[in-house]
C-alpha atoms as a PDB file:
ATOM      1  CA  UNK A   1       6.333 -19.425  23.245  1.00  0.00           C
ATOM      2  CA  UNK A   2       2.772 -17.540  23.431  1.00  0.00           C
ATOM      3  CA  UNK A   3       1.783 -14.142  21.510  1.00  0.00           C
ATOM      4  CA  UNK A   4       3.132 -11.576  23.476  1.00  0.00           C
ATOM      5  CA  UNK A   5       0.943  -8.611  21.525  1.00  0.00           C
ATOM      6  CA  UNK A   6       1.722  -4.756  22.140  1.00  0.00           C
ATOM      7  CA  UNK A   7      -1.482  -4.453  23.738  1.00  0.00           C
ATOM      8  CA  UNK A   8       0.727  -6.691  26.479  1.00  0.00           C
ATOM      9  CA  UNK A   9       3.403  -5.127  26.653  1.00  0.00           C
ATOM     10  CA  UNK A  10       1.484  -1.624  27.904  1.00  0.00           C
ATOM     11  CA  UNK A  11      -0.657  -3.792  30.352  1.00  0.00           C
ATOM     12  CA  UNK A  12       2.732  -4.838  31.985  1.00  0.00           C
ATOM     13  CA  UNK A  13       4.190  -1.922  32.173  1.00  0.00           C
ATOM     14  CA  UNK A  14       0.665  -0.379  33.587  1.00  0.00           C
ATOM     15  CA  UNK A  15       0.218  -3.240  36.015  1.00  0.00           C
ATOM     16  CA  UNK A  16       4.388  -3.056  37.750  1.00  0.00           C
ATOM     17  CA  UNK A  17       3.572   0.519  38.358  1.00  0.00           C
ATOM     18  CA  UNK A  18      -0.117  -0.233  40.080  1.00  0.00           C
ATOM     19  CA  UNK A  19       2.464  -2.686  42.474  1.00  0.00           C
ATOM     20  CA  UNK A  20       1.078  -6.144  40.861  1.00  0.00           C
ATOM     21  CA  UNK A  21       3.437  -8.956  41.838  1.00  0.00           C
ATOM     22  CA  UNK A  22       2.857 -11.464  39.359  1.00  0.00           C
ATOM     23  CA  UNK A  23       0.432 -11.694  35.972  1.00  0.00           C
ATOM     24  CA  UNK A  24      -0.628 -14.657  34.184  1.00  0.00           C
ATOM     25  CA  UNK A  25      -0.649 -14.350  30.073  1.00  0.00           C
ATOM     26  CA  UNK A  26      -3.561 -15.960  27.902  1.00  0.00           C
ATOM     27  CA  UNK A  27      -2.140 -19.305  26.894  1.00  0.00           C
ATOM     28  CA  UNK A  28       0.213 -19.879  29.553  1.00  0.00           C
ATOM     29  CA  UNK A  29      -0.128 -21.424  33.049  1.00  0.00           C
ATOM     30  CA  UNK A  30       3.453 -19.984  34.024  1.00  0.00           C
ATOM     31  CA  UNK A  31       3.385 -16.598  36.157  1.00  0.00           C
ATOM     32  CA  UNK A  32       5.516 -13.778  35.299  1.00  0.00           C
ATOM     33  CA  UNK A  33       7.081 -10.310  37.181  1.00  0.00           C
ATOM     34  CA  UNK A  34       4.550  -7.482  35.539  1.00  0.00           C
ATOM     35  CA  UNK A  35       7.893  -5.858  34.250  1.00  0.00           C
ATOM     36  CA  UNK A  36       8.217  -8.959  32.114  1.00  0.00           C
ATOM     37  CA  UNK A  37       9.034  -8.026  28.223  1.00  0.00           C
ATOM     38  CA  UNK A  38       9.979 -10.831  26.002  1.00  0.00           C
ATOM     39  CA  UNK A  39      11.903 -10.645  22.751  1.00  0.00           C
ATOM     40  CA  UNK A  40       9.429 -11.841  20.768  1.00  0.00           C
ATOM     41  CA  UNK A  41       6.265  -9.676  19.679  1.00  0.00           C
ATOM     42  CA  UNK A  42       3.540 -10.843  17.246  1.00  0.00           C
ATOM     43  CA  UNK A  43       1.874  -7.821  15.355  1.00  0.00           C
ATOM     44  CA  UNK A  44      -1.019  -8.277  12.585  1.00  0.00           C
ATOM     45  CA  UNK A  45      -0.045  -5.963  10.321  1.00  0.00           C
ATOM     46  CA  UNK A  46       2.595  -2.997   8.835  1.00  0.00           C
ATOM     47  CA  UNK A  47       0.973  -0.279  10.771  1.00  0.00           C
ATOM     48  CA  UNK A  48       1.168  -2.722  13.961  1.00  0.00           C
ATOM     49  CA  UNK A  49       4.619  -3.100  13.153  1.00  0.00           C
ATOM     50  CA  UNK A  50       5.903   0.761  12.802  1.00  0.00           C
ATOM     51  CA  UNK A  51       3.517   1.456  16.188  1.00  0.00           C
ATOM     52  CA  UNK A  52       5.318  -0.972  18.549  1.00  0.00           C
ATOM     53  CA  UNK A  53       8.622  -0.112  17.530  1.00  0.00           C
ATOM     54  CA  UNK A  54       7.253   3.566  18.398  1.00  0.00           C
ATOM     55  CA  UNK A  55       6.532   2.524  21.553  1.00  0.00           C
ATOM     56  CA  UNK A  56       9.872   1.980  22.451  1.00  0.00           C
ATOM     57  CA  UNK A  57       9.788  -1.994  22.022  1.00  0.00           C
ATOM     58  CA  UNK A  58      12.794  -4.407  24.016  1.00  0.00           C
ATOM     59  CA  UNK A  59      12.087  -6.977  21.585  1.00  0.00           C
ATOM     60  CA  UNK A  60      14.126  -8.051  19.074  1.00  0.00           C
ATOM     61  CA  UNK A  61      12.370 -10.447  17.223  1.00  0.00           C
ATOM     62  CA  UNK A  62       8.854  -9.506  15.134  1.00  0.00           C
ATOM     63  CA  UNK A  63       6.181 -12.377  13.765  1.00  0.00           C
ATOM     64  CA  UNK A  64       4.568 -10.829  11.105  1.00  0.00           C
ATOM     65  CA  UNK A  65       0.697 -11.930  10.606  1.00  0.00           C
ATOM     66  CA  UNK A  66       1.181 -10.685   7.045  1.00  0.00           C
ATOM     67  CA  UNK A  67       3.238 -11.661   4.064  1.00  0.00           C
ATOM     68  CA  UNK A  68       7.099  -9.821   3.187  1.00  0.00           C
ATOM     69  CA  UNK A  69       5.577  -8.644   0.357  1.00  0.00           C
ATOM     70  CA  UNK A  70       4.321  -5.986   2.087  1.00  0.00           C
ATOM     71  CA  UNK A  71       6.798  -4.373   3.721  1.00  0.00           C
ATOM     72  CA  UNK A  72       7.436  -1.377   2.188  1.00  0.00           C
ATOM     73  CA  UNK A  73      10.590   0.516   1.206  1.00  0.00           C
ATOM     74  CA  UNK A  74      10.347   3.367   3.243  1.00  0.00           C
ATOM     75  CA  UNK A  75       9.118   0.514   6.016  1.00  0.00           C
ATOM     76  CA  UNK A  76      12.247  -1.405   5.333  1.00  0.00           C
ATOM     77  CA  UNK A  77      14.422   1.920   6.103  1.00  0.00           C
ATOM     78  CA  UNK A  78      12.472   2.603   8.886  1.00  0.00           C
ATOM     79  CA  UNK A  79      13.465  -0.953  10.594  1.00  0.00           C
ATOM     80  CA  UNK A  80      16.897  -0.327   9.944  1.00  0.00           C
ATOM     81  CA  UNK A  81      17.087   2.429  12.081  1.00  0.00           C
ATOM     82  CA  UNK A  82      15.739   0.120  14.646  1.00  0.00           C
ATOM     83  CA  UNK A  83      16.735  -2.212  17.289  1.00  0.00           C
ATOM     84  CA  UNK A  84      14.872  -5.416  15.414  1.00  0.00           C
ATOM     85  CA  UNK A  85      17.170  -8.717  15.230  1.00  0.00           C
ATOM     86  CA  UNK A  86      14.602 -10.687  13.081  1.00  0.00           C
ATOM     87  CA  UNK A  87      11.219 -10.129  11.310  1.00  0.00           C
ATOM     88  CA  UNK A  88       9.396 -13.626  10.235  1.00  0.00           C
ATOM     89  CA  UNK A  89       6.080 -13.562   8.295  1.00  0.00           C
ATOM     90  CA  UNK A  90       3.104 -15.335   7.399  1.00  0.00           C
ATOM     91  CA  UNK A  91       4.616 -16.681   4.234  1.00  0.00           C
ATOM     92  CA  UNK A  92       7.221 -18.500   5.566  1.00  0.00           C
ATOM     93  CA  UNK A  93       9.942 -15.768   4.840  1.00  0.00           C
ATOM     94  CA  UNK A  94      12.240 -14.096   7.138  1.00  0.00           C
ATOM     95  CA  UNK A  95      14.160 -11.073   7.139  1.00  0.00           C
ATOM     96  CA  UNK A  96      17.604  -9.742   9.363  1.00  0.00           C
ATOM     97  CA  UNK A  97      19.610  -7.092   9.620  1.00  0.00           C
ATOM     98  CA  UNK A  98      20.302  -4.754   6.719  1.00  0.00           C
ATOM     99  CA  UNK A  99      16.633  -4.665   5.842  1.00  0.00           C
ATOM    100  CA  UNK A 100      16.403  -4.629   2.309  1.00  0.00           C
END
């Protein structure tokens, strides 16, 4: 699986409305539909993480380029009023479903 970033995921959406049939990722030889959103998302950082759920996000599954430590309670509330399945972090940690 490659980083799919958020930065992607508007570029896809931005690209299937300009009529692009096909878009190659950074990483990957494979071609995908410009619609394409995975369920995976990599973001850097909490504030990465709370603005790509904003945005809507279909995925379900966060990597976390920072430790669990960090998450916040109010953070933690936050993602369970979300649609997120899994969040895994740089330490080695996971979290699912009730965040707490």
């Amino acid at each position: 699986m490659f980083p799919y970033t958020p930065l992607d995921q508007s570029l896809s959406r931005d690209l299937s409305k300009k009529g692009v049939k096909w878009i190659e990722f950074k990483n990957t030889e494979k071609l995908y539909p410009p619609n394409y959103e995975p369920n995976f998302i990599q973001v850097k950082d909490p504030k990465e993480l709370v603005e790509t759920l904003n945005m809507d996000s279909t995925a379900k599954h966060y990597f976390c380029g920072f430790n669990k430590d960090e998450l916040t309670y109010p953070l933690k509330y936050f993602l369970n009023k979300t649609k997120a399945e899994s969040l895994s972090f740089s330490d080695g940690q996971s979290l699912y479903p009730p965040f707490t």
